[in-house]
C-alpha atoms as a PDB file:
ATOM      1  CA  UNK A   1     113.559  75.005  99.072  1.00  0.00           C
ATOM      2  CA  UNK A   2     116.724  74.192  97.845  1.00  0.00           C
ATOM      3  CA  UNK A   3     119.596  72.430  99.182  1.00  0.00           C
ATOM      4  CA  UNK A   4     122.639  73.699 100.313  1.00  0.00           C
ATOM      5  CA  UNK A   5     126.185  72.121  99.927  1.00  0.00           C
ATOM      6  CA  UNK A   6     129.154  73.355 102.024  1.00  0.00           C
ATOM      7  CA  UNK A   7     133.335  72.699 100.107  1.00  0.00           C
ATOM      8  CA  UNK A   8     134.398  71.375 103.342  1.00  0.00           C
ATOM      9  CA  UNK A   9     133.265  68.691 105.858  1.00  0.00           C
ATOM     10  CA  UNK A  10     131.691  71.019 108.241  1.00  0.00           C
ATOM     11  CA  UNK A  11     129.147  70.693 110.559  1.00  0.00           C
ATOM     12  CA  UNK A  12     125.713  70.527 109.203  1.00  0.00           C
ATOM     13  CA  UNK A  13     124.589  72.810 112.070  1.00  0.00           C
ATOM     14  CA  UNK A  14     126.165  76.098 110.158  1.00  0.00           C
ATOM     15  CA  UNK A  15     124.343  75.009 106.967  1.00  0.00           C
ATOM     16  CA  UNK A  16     121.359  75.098 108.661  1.00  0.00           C
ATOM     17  CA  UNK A  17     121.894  78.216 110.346  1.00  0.00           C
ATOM     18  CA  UNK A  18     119.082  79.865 108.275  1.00  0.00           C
ATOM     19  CA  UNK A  19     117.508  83.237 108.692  1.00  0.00           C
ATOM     20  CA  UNK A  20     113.804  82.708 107.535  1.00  0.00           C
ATOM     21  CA  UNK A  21     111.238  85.855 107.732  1.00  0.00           C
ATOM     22  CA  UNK A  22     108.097  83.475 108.122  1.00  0.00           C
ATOM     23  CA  UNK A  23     107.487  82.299 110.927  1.00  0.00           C
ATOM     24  CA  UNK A  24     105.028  79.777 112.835  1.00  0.00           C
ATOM     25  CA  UNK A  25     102.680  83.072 114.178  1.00  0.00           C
ATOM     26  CA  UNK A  26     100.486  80.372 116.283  1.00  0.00           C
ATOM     27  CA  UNK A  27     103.462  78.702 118.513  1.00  0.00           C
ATOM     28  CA  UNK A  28     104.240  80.644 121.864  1.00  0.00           C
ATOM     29  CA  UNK A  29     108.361  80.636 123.213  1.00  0.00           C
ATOM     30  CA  UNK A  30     108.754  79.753 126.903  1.00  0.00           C
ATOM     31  CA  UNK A  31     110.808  82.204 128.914  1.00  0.00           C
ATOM     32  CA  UNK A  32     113.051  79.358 129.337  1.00  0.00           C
ATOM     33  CA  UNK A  33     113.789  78.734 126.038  1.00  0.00           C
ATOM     34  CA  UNK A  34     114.627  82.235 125.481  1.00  0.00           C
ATOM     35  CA  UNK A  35     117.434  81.947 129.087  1.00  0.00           C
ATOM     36  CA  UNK A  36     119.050  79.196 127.061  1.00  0.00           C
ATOM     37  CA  UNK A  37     119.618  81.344 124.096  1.00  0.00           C
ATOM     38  CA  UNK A  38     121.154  83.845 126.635  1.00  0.00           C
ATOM     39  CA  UNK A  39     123.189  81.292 128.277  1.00  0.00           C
ATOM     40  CA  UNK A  40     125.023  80.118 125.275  1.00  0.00           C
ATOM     41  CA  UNK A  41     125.316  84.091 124.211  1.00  0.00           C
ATOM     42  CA  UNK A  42     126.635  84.231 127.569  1.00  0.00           C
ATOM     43  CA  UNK A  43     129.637  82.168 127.136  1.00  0.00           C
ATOM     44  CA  UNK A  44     131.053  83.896 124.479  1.00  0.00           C
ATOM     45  CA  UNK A  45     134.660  85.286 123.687  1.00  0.00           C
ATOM     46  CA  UNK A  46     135.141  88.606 124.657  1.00  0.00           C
ATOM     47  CA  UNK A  47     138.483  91.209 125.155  1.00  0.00           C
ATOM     48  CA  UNK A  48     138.967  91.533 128.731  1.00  0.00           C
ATOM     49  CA  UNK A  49     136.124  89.094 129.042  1.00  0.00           C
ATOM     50  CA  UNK A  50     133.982  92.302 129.552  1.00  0.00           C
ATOM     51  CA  UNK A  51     130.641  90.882 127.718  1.00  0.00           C
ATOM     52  CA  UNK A  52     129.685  94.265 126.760  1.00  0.00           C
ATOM     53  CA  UNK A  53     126.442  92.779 125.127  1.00  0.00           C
ATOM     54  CA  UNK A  54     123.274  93.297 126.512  1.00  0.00           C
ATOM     55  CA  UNK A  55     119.659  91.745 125.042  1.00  0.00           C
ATOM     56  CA  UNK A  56     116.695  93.177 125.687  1.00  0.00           C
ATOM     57  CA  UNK A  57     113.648  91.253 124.602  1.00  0.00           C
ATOM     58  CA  UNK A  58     109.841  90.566 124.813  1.00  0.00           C
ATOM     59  CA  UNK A  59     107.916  87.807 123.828  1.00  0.00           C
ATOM     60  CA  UNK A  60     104.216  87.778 121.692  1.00  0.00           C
ATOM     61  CA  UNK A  61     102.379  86.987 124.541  1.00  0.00           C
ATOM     62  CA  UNK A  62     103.758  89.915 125.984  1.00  0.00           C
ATOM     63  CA  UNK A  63     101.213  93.159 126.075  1.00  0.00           C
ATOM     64  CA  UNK A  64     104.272  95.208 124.819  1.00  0.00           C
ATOM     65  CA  UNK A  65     104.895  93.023 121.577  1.00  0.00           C
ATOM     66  CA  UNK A  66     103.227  94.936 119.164  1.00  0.00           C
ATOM     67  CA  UNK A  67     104.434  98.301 120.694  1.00  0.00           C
ATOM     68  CA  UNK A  68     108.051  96.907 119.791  1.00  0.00           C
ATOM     69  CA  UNK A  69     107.686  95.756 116.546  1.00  0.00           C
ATOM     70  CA  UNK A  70     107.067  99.735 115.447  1.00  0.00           C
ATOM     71  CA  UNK A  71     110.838 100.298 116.498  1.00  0.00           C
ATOM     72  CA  UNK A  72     111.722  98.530 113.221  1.00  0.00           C
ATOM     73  CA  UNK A  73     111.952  99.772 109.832  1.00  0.00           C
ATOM     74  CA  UNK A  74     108.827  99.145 107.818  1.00  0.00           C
ATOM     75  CA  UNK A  75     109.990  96.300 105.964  1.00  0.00           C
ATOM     76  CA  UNK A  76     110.760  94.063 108.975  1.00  0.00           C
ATOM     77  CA  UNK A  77     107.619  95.009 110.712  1.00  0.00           C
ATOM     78  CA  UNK A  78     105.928  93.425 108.090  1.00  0.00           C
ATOM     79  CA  UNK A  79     107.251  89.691 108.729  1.00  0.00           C
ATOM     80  CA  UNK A  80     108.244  90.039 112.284  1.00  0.00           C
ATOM     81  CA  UNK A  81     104.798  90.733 113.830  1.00  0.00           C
ATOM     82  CA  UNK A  82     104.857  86.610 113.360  1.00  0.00           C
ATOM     83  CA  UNK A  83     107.560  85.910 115.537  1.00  0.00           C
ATOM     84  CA  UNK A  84     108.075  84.695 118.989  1.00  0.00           C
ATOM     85  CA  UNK A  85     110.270  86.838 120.650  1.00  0.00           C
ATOM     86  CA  UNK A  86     111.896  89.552 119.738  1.00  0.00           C
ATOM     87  CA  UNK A  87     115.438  90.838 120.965  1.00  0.00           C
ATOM     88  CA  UNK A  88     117.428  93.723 120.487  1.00  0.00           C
ATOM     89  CA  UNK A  89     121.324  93.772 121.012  1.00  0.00           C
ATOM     90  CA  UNK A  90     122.918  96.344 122.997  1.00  0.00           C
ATOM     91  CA  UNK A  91     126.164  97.052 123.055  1.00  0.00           C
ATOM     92  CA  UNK A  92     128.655  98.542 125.690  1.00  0.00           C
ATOM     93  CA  UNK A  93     130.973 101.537 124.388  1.00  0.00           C
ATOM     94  CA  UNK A  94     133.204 101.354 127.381  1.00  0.00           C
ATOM     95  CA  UNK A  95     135.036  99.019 129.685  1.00  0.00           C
ATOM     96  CA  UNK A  96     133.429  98.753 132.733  1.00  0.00           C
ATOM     97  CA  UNK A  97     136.462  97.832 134.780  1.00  0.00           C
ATOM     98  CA  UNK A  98     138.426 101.924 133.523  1.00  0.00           C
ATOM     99  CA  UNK A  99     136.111 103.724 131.944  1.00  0.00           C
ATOM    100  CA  UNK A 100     138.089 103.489 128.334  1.00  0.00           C
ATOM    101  CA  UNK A 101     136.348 103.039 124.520  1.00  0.00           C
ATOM    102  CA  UNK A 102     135.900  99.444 124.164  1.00  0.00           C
ATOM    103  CA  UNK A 103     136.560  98.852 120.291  1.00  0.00           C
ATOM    104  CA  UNK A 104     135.329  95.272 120.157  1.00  0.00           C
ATOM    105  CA  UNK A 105     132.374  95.802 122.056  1.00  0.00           C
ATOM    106  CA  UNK A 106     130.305  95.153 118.291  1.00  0.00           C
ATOM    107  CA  UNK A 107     133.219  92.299 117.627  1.00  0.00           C
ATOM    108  CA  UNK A 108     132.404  90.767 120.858  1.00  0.00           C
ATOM    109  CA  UNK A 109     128.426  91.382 120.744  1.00  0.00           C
ATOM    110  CA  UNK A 110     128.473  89.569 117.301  1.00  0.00           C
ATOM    111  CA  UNK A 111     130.155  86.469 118.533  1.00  0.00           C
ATOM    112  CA  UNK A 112     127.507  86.444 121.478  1.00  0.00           C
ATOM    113  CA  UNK A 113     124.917  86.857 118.460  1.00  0.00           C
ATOM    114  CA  UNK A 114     125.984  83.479 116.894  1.00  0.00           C
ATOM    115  CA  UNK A 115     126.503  81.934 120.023  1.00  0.00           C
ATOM    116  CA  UNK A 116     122.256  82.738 120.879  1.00  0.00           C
ATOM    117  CA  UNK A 117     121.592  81.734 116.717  1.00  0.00           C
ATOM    118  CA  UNK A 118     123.423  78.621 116.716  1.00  0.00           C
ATOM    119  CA  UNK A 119     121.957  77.526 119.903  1.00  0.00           C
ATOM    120  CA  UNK A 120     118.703  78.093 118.674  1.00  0.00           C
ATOM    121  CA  UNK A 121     118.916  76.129 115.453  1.00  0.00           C
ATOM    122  CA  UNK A 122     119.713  73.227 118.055  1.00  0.00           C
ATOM    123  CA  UNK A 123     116.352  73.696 119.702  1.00  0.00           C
ATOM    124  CA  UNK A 124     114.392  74.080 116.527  1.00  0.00           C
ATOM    125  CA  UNK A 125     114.143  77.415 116.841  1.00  0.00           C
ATOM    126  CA  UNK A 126     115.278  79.957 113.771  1.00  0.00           C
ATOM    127  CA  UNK A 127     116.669  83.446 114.242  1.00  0.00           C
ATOM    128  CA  UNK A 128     116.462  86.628 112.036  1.00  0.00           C
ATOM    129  CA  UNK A 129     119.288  89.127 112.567  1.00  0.00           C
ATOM    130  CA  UNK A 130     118.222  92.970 111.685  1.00  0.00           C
ATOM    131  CA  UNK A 131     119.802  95.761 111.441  1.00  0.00           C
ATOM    132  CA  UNK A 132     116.719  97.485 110.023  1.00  0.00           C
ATOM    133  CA  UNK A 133     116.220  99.068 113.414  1.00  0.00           C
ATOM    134  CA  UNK A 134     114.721 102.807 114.471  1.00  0.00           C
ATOM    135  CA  UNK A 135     117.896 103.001 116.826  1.00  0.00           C
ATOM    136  CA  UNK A 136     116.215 106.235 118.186  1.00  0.00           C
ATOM    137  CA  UNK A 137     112.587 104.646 119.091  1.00  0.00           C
ATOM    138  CA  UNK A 138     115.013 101.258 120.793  1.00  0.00           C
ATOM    139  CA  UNK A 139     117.441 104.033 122.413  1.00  0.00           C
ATOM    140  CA  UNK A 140     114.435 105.951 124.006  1.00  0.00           C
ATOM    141  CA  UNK A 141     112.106 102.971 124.454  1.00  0.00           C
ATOM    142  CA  UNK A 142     114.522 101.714 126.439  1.00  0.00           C
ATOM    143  CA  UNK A 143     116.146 104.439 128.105  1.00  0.00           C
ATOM    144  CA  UNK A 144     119.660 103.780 126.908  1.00  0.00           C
ATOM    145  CA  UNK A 145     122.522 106.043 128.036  1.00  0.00           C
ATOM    146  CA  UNK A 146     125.476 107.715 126.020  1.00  0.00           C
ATOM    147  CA  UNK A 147     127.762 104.334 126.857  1.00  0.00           C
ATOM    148  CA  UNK A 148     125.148 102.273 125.105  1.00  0.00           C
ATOM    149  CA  UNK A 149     124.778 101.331 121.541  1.00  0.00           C
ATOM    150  CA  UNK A 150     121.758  99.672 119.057  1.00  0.00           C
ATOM    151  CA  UNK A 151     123.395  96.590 117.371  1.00  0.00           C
ATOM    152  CA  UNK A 152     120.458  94.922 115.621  1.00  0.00           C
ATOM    153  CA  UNK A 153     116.627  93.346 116.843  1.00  0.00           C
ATOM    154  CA  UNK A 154     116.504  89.796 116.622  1.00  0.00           C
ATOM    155  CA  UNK A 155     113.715  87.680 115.384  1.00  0.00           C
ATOM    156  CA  UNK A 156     113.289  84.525 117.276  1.00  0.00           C
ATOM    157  CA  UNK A 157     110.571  81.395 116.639  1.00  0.00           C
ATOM    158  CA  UNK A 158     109.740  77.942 114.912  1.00  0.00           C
ATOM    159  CA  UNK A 159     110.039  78.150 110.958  1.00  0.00           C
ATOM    160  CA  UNK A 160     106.139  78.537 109.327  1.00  0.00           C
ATOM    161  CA  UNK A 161     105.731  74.747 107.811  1.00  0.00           C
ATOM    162  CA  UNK A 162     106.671  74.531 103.688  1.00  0.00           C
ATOM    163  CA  UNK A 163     103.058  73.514 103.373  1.00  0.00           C
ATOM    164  CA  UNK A 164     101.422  76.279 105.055  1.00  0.00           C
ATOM    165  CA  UNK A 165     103.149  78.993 102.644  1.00  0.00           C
ATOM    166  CA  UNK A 166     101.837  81.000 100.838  1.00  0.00           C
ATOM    167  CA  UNK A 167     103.458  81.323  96.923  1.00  0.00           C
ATOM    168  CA  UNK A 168     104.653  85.089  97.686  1.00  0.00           C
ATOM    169  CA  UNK A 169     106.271  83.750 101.201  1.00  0.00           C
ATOM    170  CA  UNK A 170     107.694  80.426  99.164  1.00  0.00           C
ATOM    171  CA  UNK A 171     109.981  83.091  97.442  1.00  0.00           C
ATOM    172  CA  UNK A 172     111.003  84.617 100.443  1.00  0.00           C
ATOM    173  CA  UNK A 173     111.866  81.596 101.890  1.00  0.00           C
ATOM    174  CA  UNK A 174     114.712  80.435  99.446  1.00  0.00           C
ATOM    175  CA  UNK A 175     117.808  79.177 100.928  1.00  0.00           C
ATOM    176  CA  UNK A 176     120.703  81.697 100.054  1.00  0.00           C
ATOM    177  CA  UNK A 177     124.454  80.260  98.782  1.00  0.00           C
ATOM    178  CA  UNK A 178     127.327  81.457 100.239  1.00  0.00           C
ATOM    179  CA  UNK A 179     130.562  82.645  98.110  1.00  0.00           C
ATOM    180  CA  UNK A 180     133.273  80.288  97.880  1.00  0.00           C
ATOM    181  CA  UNK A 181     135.871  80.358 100.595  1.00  0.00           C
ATOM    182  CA  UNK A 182     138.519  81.386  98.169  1.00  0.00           C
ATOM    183  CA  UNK A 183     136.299  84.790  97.418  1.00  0.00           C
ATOM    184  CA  UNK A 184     137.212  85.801 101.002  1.00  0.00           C
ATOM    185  CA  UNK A 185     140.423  83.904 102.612  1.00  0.00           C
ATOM    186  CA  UNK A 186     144.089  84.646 101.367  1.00  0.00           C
ATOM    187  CA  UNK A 187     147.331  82.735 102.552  1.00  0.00           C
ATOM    188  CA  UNK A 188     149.856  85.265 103.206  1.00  0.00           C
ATOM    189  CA  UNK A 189     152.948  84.217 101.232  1.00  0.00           C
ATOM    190  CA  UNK A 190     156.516  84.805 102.558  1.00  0.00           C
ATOM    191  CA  UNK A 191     159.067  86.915 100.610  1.00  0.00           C
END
């Protein structure tokens, strides 16, 4: 794997913010590991500070595991069957407080989303962010209501060891580059 460089003196801890798709299939998440993930999700900005997130999520050594892994698309199945956990983010349409369309619940659910990845990379724990998701099997599987909308499953476990890969899964597992800040951020100039 390759190395990656940031253009400013960042933290190292959103370099290594890495979404791998192998994982270590023999190592088992505590429940506990999983609350802190939640906790730090928990803390997260939102408007109103309505937390219109919710994360549903079941573990490998749960009988139910396999059952969920059929609620993503094909593709994912494939990689994510090695996982620990596996999440999937729900998020709130309306403000609980009036009733009204809350149009940052996905804003809001995605900061809580980095909040749960980022702590995990400081417990040695990786994270896989999918939106290749059968919304209708997650909405019905878990008997979601009209207020309530599929974000993305979440893969969650220890990174498979470099030396235990297999050559197919070595090409999979190549660091991606990011564009240079200057493709995306513009100073506005005054007239």
């Amino acid at each position: 794997m390759s190395e990656r460089h940031s253009e400013y003196d960042i933290n190292s801890l959103f370099i290594e913010r890495w979404s791998p798709r192998v994982f270590d299939d023999e190592f088992m998440i505590e429940e506990e590991d999983l609350k802190l993930l939640f906790e730090a999700a928990r803390w997260s900005p939102s408007c109103f500070n309505e937390q219109p997130w919710r994360f549903y999520y079941v573990m490998k050594q749960h009988q139910g595991f396999n059952d969920k892994i059929e609620w993503l698309v094909e593709g994912n199945q494939k990689w994510a069957r090695s996982a620990s956990a596996l999440i999937f983010l729900v998020a709130k349409k309306s403000f609980a407080k009036n009733g009204k369309k809350n149009d940052y619940s996905w804003f809001d659910s995605g900061a809580a989303w980095m909040s749960l990845t980022l702590q995990a990379r400081m417990g040695d724990l990786y994270t896989h962010g999918m939106g290749g998701v059968h919304k209708d099997k997650v909405f019905d599987g878990l008997k979601l209501t009209d207020d309530d909308d599929v974000v993305c499953a979440i893969a969650v476990g220890k990174k498979k060891k470099l030396e235990l890969l297999t050559e197919s899964e070595r090409e999979s597992e190549k660091l991606s580059d990011r564009v240079s800040v200057e493709n995306f951020c513009f100073a506005i100039e005054e007239d």
